[in-house]
N, C-alpha and C. Protein backbone atom coordinates (compact mmCIF):
# COMPACT_ATOMS: atom_id res chain seq x y z
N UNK A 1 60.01 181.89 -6.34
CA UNK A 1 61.30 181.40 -5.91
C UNK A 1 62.33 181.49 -7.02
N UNK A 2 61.67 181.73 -8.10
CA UNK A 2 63.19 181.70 -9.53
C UNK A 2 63.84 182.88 -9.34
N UNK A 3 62.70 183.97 -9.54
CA UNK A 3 64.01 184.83 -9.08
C UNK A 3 64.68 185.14 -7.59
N UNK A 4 64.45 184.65 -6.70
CA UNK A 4 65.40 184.37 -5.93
C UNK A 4 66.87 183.45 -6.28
N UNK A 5 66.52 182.38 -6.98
CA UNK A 5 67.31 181.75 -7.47
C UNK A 5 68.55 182.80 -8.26
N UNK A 6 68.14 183.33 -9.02
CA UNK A 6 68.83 184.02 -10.13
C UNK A 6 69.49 185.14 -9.53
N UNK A 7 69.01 185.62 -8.66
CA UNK A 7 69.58 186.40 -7.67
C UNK A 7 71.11 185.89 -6.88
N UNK A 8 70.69 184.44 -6.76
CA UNK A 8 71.67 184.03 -5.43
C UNK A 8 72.75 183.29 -6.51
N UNK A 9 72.29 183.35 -8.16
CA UNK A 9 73.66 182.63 -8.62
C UNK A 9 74.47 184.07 -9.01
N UNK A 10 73.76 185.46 -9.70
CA UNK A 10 74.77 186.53 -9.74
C UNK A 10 75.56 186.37 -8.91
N UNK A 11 74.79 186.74 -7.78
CA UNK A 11 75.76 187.10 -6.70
C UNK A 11 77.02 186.44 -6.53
N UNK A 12 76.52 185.29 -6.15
CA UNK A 12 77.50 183.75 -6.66
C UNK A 12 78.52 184.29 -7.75
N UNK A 13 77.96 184.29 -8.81
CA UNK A 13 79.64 184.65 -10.15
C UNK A 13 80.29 185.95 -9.79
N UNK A 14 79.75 187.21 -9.05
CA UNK A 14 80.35 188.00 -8.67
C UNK A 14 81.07 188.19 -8.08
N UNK A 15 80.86 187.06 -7.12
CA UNK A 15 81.94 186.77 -5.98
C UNK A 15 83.07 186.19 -6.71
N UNK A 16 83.02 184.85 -7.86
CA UNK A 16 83.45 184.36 -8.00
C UNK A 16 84.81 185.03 -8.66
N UNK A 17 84.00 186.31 -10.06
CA UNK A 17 85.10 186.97 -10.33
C UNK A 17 86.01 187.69 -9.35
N UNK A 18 85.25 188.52 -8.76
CA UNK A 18 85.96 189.32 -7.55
C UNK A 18 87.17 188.34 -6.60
N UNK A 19 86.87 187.14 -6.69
CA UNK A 19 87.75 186.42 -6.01
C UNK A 19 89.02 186.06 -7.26
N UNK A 20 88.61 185.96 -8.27
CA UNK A 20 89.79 185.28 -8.90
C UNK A 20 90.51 186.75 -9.37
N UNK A 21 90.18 187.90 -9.39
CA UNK A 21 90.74 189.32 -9.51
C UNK A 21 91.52 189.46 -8.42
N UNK A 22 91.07 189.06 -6.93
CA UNK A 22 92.02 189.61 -6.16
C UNK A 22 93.14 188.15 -5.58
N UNK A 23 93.06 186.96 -5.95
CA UNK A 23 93.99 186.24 -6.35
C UNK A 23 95.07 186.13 -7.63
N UNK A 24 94.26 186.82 -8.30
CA UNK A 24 95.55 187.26 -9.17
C UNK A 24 96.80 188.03 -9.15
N UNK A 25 95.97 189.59 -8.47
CA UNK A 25 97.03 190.51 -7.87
C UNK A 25 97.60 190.29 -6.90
N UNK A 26 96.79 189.08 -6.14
CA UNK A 26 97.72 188.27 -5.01
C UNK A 26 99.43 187.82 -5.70
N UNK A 27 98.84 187.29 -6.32
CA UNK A 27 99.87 186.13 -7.57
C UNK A 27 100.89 187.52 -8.20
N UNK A 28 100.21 188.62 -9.15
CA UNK A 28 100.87 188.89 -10.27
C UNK A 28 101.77 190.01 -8.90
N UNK A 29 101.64 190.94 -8.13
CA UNK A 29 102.17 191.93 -7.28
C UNK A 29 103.55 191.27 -6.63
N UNK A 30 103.79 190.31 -6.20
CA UNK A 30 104.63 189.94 -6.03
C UNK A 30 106.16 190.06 -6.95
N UNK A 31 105.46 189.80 -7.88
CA UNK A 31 105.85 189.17 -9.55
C UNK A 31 106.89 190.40 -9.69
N UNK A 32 106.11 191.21 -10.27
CA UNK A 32 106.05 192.45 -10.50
C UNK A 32 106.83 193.59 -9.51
N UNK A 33 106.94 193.29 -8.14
CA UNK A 33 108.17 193.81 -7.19
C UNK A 33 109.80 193.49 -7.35
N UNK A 34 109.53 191.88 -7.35
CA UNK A 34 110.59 190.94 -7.44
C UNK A 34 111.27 191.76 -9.15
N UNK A 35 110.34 191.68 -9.93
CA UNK A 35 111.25 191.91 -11.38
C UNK A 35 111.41 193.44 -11.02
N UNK A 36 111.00 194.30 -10.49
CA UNK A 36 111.32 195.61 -10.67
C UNK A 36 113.18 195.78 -9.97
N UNK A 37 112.69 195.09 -8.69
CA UNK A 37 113.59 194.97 -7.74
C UNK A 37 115.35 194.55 -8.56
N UNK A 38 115.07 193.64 -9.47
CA UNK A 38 115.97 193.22 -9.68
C UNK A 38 116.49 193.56 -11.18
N UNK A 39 115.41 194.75 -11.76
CA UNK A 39 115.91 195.35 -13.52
C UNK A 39 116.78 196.41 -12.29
N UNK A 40 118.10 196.75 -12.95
CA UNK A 40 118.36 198.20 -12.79
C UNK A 40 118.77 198.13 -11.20
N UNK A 41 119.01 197.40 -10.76
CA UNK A 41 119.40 197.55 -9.36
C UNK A 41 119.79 198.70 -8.84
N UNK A 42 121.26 199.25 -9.39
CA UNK A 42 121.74 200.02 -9.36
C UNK A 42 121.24 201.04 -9.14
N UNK A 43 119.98 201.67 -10.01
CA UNK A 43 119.04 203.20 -9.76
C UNK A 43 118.34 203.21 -8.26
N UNK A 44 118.02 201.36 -7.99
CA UNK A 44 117.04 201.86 -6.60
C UNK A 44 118.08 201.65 -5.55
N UNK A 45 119.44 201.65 -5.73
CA UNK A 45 120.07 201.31 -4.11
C UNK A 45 120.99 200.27 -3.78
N UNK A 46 120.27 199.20 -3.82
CA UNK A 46 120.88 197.86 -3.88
C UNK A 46 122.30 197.47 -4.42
N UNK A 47 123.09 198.14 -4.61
CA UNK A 47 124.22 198.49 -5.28
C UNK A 47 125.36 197.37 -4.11
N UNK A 48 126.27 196.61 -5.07
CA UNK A 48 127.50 196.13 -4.68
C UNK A 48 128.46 196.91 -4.86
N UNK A 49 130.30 196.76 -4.43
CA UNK A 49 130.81 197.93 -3.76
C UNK A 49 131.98 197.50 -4.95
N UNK A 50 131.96 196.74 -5.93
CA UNK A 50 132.19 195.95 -7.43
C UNK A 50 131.93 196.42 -9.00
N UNK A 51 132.11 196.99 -9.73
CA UNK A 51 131.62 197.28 -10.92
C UNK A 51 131.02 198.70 -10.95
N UNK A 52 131.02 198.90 -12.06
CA UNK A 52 131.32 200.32 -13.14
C UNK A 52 130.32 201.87 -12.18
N UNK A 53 131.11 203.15 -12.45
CA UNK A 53 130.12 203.61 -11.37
C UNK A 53 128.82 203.95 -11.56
N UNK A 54 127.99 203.98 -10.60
CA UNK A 54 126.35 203.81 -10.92
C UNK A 54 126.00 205.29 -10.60
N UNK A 55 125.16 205.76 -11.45
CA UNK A 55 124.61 207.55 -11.06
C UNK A 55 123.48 207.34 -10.00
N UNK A 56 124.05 207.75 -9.10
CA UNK A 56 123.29 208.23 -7.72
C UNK A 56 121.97 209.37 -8.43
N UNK A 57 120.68 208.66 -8.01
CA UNK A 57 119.33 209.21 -8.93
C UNK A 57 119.41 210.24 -7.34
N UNK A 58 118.93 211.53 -8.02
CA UNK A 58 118.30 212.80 -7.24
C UNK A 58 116.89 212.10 -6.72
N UNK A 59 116.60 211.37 -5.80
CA UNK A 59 115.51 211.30 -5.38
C UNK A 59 115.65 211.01 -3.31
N UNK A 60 114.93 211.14 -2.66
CA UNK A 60 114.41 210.49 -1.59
C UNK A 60 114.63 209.04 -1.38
N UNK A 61 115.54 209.04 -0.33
CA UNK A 61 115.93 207.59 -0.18
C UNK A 61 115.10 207.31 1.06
N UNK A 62 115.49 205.49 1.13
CA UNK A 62 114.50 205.25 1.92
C UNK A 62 114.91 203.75 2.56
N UNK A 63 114.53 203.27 3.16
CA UNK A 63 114.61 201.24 3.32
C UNK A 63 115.47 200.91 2.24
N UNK A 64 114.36 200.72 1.28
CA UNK A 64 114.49 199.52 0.33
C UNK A 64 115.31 200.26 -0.81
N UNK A 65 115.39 201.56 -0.77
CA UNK A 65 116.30 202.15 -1.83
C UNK A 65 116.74 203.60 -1.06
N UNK A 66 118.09 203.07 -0.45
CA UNK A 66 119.28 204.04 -0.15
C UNK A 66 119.65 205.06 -0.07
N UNK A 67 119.70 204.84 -1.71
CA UNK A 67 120.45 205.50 -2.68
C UNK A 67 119.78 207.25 -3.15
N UNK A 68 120.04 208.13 -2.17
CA UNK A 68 119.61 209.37 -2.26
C UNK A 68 119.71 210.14 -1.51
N UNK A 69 118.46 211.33 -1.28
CA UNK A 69 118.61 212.47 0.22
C UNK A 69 117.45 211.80 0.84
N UNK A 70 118.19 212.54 2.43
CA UNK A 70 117.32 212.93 3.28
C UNK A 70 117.86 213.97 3.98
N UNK A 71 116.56 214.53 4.63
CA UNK A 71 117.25 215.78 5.66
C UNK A 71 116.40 216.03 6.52
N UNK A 72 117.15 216.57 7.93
CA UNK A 72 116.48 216.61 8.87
C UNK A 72 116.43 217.79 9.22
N UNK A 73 115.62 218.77 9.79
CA UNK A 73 115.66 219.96 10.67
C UNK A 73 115.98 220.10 11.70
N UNK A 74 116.94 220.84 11.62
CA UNK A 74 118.33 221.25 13.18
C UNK A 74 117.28 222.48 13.97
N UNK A 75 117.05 223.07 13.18
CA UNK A 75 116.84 224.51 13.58
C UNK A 75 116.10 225.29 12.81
N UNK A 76 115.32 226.70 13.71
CA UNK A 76 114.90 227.38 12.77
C UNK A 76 116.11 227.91 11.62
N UNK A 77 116.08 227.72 10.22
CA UNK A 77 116.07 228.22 8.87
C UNK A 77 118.15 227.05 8.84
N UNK A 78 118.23 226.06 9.62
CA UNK A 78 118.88 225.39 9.60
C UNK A 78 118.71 223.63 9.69
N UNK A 79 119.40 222.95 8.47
CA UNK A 79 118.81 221.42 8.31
C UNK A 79 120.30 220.73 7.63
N UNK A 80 119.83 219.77 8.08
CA UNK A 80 121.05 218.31 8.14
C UNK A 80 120.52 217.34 6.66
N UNK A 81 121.44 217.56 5.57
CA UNK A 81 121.41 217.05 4.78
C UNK A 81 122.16 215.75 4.06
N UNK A 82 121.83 214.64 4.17
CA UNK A 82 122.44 213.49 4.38
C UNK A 82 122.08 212.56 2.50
N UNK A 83 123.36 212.43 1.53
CA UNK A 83 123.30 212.15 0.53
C UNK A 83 124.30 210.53 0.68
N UNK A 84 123.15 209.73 0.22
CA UNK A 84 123.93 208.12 0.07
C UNK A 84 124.05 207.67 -1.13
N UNK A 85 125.17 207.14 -1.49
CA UNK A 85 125.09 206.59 -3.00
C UNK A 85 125.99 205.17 -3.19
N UNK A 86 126.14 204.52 -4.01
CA UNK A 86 126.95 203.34 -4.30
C UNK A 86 128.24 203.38 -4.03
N UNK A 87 129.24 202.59 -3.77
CA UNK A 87 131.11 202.51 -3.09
C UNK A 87 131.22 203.08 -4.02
N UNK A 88 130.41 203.25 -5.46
CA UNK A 88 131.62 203.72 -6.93
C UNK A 88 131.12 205.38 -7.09
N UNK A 89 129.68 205.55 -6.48
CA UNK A 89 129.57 207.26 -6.34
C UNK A 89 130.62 208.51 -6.58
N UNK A 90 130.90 209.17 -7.28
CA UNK A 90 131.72 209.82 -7.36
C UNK A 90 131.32 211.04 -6.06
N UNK A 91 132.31 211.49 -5.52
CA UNK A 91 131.89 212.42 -4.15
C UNK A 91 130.96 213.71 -4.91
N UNK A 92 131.64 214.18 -6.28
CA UNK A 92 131.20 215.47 -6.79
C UNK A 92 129.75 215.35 -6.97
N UNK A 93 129.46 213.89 -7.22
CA UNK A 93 128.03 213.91 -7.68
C UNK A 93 126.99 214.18 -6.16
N UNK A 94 128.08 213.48 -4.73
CA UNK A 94 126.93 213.53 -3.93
C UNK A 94 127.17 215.04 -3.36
N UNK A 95 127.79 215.87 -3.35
CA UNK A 95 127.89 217.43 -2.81
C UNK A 95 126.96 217.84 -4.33
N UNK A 96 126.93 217.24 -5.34
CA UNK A 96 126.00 218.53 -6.14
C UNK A 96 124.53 218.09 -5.48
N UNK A 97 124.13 216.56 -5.37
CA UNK A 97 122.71 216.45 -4.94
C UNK A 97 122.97 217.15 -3.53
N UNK A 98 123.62 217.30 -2.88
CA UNK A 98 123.30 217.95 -1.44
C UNK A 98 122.91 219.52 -1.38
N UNK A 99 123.43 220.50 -2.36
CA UNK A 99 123.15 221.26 -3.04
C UNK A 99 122.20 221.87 -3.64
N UNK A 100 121.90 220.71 -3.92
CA UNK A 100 120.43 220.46 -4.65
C UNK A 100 119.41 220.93 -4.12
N UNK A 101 119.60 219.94 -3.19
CA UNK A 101 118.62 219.57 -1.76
C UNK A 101 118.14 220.57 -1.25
N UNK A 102 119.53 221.22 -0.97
CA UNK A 102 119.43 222.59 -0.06
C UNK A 102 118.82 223.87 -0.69
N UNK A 103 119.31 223.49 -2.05
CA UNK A 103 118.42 224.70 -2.86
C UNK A 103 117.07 224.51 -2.88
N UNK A 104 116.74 222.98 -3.03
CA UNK A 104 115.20 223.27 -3.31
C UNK A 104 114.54 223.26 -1.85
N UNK A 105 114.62 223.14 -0.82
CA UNK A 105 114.31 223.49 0.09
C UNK A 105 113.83 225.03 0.65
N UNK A 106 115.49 225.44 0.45
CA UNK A 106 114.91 226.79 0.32
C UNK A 106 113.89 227.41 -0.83
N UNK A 107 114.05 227.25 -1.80
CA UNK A 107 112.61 227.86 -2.82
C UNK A 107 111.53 227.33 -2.26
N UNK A 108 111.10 226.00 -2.00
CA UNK A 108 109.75 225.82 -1.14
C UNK A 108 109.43 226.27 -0.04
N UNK A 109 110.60 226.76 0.80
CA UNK A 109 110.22 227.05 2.16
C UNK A 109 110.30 228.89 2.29
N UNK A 110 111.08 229.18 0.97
CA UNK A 110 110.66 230.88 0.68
C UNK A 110 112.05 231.23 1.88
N UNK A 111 113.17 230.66 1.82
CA UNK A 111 113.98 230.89 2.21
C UNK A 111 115.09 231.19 1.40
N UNK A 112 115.53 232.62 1.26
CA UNK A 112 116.13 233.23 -0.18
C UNK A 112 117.42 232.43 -0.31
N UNK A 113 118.39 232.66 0.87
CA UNK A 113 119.99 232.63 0.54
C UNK A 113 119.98 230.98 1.38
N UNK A 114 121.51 229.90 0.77
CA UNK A 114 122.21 229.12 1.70
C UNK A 114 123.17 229.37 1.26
N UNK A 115 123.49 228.55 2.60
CA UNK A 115 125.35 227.83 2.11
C UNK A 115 125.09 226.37 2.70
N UNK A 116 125.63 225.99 1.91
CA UNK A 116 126.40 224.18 2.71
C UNK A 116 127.71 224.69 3.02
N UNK A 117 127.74 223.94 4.43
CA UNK A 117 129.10 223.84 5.23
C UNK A 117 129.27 222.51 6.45
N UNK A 118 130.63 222.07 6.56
CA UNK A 118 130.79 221.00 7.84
C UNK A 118 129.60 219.81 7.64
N UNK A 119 130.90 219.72 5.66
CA UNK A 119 130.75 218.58 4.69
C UNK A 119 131.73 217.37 5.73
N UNK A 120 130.82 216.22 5.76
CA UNK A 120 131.47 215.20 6.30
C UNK A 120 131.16 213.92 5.39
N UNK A 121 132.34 213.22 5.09
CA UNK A 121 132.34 211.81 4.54
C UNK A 121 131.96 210.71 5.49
N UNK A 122 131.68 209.78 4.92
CA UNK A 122 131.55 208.17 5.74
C UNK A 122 131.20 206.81 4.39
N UNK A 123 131.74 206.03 5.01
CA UNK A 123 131.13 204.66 4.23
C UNK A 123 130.07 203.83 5.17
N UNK A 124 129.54 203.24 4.55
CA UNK A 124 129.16 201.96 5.61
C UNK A 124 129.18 200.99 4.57
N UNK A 125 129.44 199.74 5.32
CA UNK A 125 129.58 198.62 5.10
C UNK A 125 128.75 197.67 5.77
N UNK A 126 128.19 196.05 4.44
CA UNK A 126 127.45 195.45 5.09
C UNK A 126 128.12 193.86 4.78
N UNK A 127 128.02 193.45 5.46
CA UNK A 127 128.84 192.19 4.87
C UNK A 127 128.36 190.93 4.24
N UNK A 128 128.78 190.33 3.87
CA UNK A 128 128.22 189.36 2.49
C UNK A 128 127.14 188.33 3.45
N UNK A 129 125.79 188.38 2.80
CA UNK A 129 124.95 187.37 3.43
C UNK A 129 124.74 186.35 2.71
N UNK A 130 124.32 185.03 3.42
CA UNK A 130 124.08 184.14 2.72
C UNK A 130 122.60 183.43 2.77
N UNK A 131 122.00 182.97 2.29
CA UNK A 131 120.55 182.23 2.38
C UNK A 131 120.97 180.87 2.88
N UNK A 132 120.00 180.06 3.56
CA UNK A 132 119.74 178.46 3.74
C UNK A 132 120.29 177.78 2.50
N UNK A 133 119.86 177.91 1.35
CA UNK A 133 119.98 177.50 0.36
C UNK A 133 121.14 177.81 -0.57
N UNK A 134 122.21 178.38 0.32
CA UNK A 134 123.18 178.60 -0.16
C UNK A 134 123.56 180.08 -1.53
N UNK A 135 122.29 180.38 -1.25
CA UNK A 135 122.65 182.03 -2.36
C UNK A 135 122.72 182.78 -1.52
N UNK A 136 121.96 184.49 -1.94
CA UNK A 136 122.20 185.39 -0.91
C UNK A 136 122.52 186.45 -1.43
N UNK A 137 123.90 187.88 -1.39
CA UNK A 137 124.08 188.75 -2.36
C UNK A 137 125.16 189.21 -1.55
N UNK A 138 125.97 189.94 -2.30
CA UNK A 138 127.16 190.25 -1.95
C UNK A 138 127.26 191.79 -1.30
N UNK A 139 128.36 192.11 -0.67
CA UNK A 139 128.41 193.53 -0.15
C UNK A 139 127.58 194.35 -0.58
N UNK A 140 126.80 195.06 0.29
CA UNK A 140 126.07 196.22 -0.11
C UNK A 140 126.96 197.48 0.70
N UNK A 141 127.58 198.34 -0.15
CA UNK A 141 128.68 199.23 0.68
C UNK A 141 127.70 200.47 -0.26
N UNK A 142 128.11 201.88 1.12
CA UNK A 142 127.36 202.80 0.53
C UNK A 142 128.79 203.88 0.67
N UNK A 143 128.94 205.00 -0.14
CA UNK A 143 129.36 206.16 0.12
C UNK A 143 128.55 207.21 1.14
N UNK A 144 128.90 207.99 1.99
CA UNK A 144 127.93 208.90 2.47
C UNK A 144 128.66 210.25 2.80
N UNK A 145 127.49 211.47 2.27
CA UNK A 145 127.88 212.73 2.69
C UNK A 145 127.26 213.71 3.17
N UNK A 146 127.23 213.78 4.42
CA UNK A 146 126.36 214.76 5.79
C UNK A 146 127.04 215.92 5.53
N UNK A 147 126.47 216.98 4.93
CA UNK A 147 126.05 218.43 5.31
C UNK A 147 125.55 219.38 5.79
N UNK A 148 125.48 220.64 6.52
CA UNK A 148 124.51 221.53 7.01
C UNK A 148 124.21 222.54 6.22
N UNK A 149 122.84 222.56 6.26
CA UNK A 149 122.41 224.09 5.13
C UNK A 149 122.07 225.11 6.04
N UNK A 150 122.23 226.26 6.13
CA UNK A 150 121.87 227.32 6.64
C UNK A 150 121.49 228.27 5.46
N UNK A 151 120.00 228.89 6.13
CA UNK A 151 119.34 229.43 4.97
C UNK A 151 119.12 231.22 6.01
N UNK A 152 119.18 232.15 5.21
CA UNK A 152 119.19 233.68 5.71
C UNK A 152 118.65 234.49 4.70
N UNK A 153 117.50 235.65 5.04
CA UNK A 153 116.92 236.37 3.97
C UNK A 153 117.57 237.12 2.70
N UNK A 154 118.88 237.06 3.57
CA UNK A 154 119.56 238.32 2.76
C UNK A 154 120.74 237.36 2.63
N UNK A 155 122.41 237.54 2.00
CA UNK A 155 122.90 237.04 1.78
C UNK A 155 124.47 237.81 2.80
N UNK A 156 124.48 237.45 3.58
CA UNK A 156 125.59 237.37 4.52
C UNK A 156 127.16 237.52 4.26
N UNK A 157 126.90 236.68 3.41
CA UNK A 157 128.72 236.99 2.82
C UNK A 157 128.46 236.17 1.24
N UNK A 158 129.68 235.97 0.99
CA UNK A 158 129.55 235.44 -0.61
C UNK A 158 129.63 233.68 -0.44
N UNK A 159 129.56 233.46 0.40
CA UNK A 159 129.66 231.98 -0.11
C UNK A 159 128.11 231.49 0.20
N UNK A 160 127.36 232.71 0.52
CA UNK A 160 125.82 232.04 0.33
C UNK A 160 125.10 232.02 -1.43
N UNK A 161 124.53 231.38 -1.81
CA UNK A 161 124.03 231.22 -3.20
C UNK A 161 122.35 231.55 -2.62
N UNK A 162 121.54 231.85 -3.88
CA UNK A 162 120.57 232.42 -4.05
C UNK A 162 119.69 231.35 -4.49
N UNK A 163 118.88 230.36 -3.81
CA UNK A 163 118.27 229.32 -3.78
C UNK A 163 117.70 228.83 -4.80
N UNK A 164 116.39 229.77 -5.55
CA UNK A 164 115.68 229.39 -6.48
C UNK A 164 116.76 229.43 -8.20
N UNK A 165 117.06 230.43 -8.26
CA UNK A 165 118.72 230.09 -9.55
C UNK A 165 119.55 229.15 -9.06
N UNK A 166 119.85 229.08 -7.96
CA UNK A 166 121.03 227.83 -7.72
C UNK A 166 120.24 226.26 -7.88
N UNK A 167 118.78 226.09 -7.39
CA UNK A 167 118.00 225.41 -7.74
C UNK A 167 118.11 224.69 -9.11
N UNK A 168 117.71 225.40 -10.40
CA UNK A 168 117.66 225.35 -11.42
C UNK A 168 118.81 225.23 -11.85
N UNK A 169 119.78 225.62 -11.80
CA UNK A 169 121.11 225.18 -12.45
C UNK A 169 121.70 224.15 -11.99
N UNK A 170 121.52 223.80 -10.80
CA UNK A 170 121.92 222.35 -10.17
C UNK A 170 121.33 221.48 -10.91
N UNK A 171 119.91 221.48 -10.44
CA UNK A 171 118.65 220.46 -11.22
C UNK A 171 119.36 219.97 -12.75
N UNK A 172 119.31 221.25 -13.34
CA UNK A 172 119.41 221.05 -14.73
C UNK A 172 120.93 220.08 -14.97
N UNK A 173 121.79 220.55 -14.21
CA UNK A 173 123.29 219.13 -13.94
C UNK A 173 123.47 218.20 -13.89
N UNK A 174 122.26 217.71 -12.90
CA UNK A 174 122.49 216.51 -12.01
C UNK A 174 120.88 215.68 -13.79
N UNK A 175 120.92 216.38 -14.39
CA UNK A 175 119.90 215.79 -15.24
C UNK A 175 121.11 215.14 -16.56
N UNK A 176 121.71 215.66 -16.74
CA UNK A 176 123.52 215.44 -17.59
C UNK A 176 123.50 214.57 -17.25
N UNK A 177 124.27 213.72 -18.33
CA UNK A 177 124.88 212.40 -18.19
C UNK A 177 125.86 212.98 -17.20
N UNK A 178 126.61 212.27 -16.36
CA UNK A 178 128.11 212.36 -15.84
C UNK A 178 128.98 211.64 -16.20
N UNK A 179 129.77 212.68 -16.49
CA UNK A 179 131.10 211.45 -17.07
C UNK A 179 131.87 211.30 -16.38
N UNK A 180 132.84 210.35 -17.48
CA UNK A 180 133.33 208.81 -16.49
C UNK A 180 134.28 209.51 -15.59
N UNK A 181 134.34 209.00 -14.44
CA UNK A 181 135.36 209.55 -13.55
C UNK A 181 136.30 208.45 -12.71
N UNK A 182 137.13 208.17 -12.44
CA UNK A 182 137.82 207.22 -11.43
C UNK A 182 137.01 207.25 -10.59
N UNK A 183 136.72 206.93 -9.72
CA UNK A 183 135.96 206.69 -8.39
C UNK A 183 136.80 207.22 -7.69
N UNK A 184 136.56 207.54 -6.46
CA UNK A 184 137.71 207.77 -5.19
C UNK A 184 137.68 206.37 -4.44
N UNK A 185 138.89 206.04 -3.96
CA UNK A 185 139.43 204.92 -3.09
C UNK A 185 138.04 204.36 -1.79
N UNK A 186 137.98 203.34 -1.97
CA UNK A 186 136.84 202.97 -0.38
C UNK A 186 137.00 201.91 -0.13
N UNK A 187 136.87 202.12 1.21
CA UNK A 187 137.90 200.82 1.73
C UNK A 187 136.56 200.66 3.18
N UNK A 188 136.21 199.37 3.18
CA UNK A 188 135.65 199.14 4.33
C UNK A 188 136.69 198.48 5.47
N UNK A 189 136.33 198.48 6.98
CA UNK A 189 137.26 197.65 7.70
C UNK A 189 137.10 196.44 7.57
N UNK A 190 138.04 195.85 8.27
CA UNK A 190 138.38 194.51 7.65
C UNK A 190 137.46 193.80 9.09
């Protein structure tokens, strides 16, 4: 019977660690969202429509962070490219990520030539919330700029660019600091 015994207390402390390991990451994951969430706001999205302008990061936006591309497929060797960034976004920055977009698309998809064309602006606006407890966070206002890429083997006329070089020289831009620029005017409705 002892070693049964000795058996049933391992087991016992194994559990025990295994339990206080996954109460921890219970505890520390939270932690650890909350502080990410709130270093740097600005890079993941969360952006107020108030203070200095914030560089719209070249990445995949999403929910919880905005602030980037997406694109959808219209058509064969044609897609809807949609760039969001902070009220203080400078426009140049979101037509170069749209650009971008479109270039690297085409090099992955082995689609030689685009163009972007039937560039459209928009804002949205969200309005100031408040908590029970009286906090909460202020305007979250976005800039936005919907484009169409059309991609063709050969190059059609001159305002198509050559994907995989236009790729790389964009990339390498949007990696530059940007300098300071006025913002353009944004005005939500009242």
């Amino acid at each position: 019977m002892q070693p049964t015994r000795v058996r049933q207390r391992t087991s016992l402390a194994l559990g025990r660690t295994a339990l206080a390991s996954l109460l921890a990451a219970c505890v520390l994951t939270p932690c650890l969202l909350l502080a990410a969430c709130s270093a740097g706001n600005e890079s993941i999205g969360a952006v107020g429509s108030l203070g200095p302008p914030a560089t719209v990061p070249y990445q995949p936006s999403n929910a919880i962070a905005p602030a980037g591309f997406k694109e959808s497929l219209l058509g064969p060797n044609h897609y809807r490219i949609e760039v969001t960034g902070n009220a203080n976004a400078s426009l140049a920055r979101l037509e170069k990520i749209a650009a971008t977009r479109a270039a690297e698309i085409g090099r992955d998809n082995r689609l030689r030539y685009f163009k972007l064309d039937n560039l459209q602006y928009a804002t949205r606006c969200t309005p100031k919330r408040s908590t029970h407890r009286g906090g909460g966070h202020g305007e979250l206002n976005y800039r936005i700029l919907t484009a169409e890429a059309t991609y063709a083997p050969t190059a059609p006329d001159s305002t198509y660019r050559e994907s995989r070089a236009a790729f790389d020289q964009l990339r390498a831009e949007l990696d530059q600091p940007e300098p300071p620029a006025e913002p353009a005017p944004f005005h939500c409705p009242a």
